[in-house]
C-alpha atoms as a PDB file:
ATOM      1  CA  UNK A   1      36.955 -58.811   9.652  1.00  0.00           C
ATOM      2  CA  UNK A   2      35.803 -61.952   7.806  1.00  0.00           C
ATOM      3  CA  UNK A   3      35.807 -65.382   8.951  1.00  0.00           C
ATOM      4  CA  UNK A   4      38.840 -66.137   6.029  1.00  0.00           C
ATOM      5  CA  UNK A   5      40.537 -63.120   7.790  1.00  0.00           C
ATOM      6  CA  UNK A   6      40.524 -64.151  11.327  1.00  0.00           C
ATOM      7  CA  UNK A   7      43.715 -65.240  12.767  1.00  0.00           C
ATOM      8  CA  UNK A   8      44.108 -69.427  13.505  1.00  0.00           C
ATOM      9  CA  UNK A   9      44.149 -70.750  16.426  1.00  0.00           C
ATOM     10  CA  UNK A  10      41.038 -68.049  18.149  1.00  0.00           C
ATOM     11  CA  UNK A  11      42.773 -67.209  20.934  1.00  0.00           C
ATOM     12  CA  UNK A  12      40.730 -64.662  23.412  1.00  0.00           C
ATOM     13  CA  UNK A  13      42.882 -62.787  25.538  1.00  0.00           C
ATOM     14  CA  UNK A  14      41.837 -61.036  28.705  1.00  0.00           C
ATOM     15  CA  UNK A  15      42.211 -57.745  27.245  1.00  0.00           C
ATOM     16  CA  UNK A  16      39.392 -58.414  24.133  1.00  0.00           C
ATOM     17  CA  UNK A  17      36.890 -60.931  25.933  1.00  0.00           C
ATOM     18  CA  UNK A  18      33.564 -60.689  24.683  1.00  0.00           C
ATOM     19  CA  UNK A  19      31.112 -59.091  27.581  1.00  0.00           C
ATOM     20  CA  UNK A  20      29.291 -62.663  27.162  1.00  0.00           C
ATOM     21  CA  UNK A  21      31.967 -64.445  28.420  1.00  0.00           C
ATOM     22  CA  UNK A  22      32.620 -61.841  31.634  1.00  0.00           C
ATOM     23  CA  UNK A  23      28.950 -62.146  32.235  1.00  0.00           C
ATOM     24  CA  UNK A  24      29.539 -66.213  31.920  1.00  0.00           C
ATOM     25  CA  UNK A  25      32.436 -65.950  34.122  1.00  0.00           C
ATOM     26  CA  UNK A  26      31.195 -63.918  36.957  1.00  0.00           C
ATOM     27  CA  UNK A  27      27.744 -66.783  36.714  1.00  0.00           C
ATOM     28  CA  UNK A  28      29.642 -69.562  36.871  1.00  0.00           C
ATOM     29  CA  UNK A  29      32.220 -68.551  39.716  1.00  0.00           C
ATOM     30  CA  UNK A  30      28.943 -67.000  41.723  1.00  0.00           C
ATOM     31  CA  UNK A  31      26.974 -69.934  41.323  1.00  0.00           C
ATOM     32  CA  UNK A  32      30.149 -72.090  42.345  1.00  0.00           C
ATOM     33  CA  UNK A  33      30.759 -70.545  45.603  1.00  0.00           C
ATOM     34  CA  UNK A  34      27.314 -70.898  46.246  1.00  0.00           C
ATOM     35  CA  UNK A  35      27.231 -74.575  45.612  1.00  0.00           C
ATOM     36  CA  UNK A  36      30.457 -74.458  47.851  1.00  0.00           C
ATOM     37  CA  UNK A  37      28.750 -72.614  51.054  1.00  0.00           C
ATOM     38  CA  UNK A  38      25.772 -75.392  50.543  1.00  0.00           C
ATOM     39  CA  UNK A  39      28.274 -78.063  50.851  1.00  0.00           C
ATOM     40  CA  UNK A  40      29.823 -76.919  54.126  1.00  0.00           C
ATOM     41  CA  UNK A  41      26.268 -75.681  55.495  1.00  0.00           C
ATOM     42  CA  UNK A  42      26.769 -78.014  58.821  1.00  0.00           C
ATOM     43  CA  UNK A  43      30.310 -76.135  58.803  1.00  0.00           C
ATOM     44  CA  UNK A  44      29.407 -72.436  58.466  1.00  0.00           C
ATOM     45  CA  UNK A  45      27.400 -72.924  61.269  1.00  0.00           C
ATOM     46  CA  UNK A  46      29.672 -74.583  63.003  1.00  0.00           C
ATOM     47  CA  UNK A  47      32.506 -71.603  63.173  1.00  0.00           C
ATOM     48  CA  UNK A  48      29.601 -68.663  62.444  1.00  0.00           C
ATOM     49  CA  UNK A  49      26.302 -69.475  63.644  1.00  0.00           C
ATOM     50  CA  UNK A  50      27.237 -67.509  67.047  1.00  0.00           C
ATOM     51  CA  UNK A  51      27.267 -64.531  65.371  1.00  0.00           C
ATOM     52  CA  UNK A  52      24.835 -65.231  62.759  1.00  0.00           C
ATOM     53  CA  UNK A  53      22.254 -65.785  65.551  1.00  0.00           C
ATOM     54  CA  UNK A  54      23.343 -62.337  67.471  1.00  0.00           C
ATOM     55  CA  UNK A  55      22.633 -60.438  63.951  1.00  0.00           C
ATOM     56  CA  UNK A  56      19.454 -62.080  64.178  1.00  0.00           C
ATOM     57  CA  UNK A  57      19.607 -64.435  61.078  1.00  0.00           C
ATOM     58  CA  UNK A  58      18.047 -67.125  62.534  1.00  0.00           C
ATOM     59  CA  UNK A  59      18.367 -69.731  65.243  1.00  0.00           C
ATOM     60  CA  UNK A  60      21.087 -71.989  64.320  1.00  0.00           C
ATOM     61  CA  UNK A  61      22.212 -75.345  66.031  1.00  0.00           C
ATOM     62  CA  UNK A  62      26.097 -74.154  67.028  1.00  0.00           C
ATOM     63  CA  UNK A  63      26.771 -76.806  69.851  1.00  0.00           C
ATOM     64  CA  UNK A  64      29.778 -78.877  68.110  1.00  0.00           C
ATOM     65  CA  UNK A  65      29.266 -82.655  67.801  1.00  0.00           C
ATOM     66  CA  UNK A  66      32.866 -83.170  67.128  1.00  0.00           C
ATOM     67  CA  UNK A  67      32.309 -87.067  67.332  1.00  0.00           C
ATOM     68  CA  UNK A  68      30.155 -86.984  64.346  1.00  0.00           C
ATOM     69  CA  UNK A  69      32.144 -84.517  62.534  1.00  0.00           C
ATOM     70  CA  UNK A  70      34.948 -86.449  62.518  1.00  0.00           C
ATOM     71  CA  UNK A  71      33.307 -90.200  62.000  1.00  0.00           C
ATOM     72  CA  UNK A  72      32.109 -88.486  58.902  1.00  0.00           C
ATOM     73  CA  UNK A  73      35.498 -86.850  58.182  1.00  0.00           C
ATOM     74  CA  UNK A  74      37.845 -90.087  58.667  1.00  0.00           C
ATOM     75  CA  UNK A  75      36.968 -91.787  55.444  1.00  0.00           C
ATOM     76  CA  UNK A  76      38.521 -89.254  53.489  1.00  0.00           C
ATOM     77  CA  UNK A  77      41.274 -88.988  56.066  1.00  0.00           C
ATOM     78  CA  UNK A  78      42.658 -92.277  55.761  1.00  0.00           C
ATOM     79  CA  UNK A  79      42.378 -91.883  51.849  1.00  0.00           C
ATOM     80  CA  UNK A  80      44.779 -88.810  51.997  1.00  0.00           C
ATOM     81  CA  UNK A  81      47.009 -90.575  54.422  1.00  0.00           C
ATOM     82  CA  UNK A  82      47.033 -93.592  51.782  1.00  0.00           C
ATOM     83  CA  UNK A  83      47.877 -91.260  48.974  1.00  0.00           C
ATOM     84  CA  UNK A  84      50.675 -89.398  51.163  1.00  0.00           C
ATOM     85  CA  UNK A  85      52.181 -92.540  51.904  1.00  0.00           C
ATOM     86  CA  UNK A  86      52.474 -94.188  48.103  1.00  0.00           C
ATOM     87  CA  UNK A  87      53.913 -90.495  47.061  1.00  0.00           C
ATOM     88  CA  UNK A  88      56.463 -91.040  50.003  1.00  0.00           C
ATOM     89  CA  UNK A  89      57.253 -94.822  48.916  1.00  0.00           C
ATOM     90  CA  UNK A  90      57.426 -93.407  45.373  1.00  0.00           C
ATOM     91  CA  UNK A  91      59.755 -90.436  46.170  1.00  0.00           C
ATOM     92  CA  UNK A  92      62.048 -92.591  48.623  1.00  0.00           C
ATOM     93  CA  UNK A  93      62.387 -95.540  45.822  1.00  0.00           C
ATOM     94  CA  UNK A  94      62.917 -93.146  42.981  1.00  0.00           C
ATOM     95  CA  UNK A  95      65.941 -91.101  45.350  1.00  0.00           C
ATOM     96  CA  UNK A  96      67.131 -94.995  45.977  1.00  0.00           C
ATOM     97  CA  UNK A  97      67.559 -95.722  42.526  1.00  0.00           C
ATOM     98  CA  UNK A  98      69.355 -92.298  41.791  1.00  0.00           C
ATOM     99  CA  UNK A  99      71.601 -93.026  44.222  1.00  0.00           C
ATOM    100  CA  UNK A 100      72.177 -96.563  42.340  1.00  0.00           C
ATOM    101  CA  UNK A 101      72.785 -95.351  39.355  1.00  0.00           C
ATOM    102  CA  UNK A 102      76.100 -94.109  40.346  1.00  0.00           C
ATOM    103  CA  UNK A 103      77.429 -97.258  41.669  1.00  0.00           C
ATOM    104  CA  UNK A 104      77.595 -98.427  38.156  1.00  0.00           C
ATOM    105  CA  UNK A 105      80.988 -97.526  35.849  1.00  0.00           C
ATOM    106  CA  UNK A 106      80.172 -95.138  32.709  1.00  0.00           C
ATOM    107  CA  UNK A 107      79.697 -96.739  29.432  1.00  0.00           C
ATOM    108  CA  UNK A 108      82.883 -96.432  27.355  1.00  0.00           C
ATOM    109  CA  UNK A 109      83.134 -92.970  25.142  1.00  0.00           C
ATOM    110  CA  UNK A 110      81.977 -94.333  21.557  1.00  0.00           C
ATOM    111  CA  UNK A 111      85.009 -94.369  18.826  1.00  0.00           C
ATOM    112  CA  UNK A 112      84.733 -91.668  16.359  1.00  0.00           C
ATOM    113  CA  UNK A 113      84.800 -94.501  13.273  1.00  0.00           C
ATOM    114  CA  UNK A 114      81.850 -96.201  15.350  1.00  0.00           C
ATOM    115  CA  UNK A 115      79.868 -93.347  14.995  1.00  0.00           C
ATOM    116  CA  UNK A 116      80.899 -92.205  11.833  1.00  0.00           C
ATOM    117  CA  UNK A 117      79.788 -95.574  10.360  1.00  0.00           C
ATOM    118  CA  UNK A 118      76.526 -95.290  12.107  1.00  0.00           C
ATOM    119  CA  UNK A 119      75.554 -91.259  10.989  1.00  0.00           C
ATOM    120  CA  UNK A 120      76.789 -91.925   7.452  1.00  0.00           C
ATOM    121  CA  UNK A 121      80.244 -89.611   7.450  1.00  0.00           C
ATOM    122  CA  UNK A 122      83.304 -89.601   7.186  1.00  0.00           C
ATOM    123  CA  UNK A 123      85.630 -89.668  10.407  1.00  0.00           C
ATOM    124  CA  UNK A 124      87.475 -86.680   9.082  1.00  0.00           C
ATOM    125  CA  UNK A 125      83.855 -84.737   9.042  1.00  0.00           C
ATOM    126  CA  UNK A 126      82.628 -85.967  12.289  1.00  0.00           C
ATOM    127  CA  UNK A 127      85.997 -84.919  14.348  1.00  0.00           C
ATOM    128  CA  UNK A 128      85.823 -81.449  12.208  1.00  0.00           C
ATOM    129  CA  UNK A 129      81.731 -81.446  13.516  1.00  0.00           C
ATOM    130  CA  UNK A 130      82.968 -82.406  17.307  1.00  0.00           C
ATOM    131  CA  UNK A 131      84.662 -79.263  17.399  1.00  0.00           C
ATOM    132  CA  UNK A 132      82.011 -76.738  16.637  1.00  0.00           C
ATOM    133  CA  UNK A 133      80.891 -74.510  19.315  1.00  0.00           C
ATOM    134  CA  UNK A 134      76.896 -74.289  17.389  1.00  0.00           C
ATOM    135  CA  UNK A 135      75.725 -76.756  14.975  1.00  0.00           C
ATOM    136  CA  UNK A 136      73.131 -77.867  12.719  1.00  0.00           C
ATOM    137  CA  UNK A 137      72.611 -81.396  11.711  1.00  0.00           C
ATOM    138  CA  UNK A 138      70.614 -82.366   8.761  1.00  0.00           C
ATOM    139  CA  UNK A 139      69.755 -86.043   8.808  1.00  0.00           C
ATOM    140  CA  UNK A 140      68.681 -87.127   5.234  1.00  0.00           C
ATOM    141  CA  UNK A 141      66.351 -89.874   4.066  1.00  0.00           C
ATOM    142  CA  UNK A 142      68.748 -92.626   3.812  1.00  0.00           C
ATOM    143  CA  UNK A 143      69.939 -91.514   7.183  1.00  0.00           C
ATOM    144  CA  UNK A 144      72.969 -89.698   6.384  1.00  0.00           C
ATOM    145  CA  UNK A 145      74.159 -86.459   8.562  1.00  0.00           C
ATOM    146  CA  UNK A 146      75.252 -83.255   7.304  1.00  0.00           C
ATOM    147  CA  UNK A 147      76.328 -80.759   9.673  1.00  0.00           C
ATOM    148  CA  UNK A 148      76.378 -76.802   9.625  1.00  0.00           C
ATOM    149  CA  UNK A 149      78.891 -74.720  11.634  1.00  0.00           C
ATOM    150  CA  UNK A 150      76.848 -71.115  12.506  1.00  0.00           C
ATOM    151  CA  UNK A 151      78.326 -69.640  15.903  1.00  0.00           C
ATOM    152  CA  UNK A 152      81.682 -68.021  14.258  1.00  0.00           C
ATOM    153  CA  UNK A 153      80.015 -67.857  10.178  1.00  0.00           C
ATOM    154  CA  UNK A 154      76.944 -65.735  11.851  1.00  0.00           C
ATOM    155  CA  UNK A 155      79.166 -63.296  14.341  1.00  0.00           C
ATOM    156  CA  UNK A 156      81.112 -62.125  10.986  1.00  0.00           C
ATOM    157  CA  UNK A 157      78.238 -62.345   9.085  1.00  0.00           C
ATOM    158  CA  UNK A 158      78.691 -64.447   6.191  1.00  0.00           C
ATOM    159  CA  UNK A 159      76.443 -67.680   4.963  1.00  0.00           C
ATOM    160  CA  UNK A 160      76.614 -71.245   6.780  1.00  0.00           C
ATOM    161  CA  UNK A 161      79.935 -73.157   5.873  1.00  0.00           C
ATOM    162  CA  UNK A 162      78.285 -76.851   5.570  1.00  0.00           C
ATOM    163  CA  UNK A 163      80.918 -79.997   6.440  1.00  0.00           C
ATOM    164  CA  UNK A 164      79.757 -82.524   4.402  1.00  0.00           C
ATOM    165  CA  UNK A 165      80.355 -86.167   4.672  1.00  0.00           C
END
């Protein structure tokens, strides 16, 4: 296939990726878990260095200095707390003004001549368009509406019926 042949956007799906990118995959998520278990060294041998050291792996320093461990740990601690708490504040204020926003009265229903005047029809067109189960509206340049009635023209068939202003 030539390049003027080949479908826009490139999408690669899993079911045609290039052995390249498998090869790049399986690197990158290797080499990622690797960088993980360096990370957590001090913990790995924390929770496995017992039975590291009985397989003979090497001598590893398991007693737990739990102190430390969590003096390191508590920065990041009270930075998730923080963040817990502001999505809790945010969550309880946004139910409180939900709950507000029913102790005001609905806005009166808007007159069918009001909105006639403002969508460019005529009153007789916009009642007739009110009544249609599935419609189409066309806005024009000048900001005029046309509407198109398609639920019953379509089940029998025939072409869109347009109500014009």
């Amino acid at each position: 296939m030539s390049r003027a042949n080949l479908p826009w956007p490139p999408l690669i799906s899993a079911a045609h990726a290039p052995r390249w990118i498998r090869w790049r995959d399986a690197l990158l998520t290797s080499l990622m878990w690797l960088l993980f278990a360096a990370m957590l060294e001090t913990e790995f041998e924390l929770f496995s260095g017992e039975h590291l050291k009985r397989l003979g792996f090497g001598d590893f320093h398991t007693e737990p200095n739990w102190p430390a461990f969590f003096e390191r740990l508590t920065p990041f601690l009270r930075t998730a707390a923080v963040l817990v708490l502001l999505l809790a504040v945010a969550g309880l204020m946004s139910l409180r003004l939900y709950r507000r926003s029913f102790l005001f009265p609905q806005p009166a229903p808007l007159e069918a001549t009001t909105q006639a005047r403002r969508a460019g029809m005529d009153e007789a067109a916009l009642i007739d368009a009110r009544e249609l189960t599935i419609a189409v509206v066309h806005v024009d340049a000048d900001g005029k509406h046309r509407v198109e009635a398609l639920a019953p023209l379509m089940e029998r068939g025939t072409d869109c019926k347009s109500v014009n202003s």
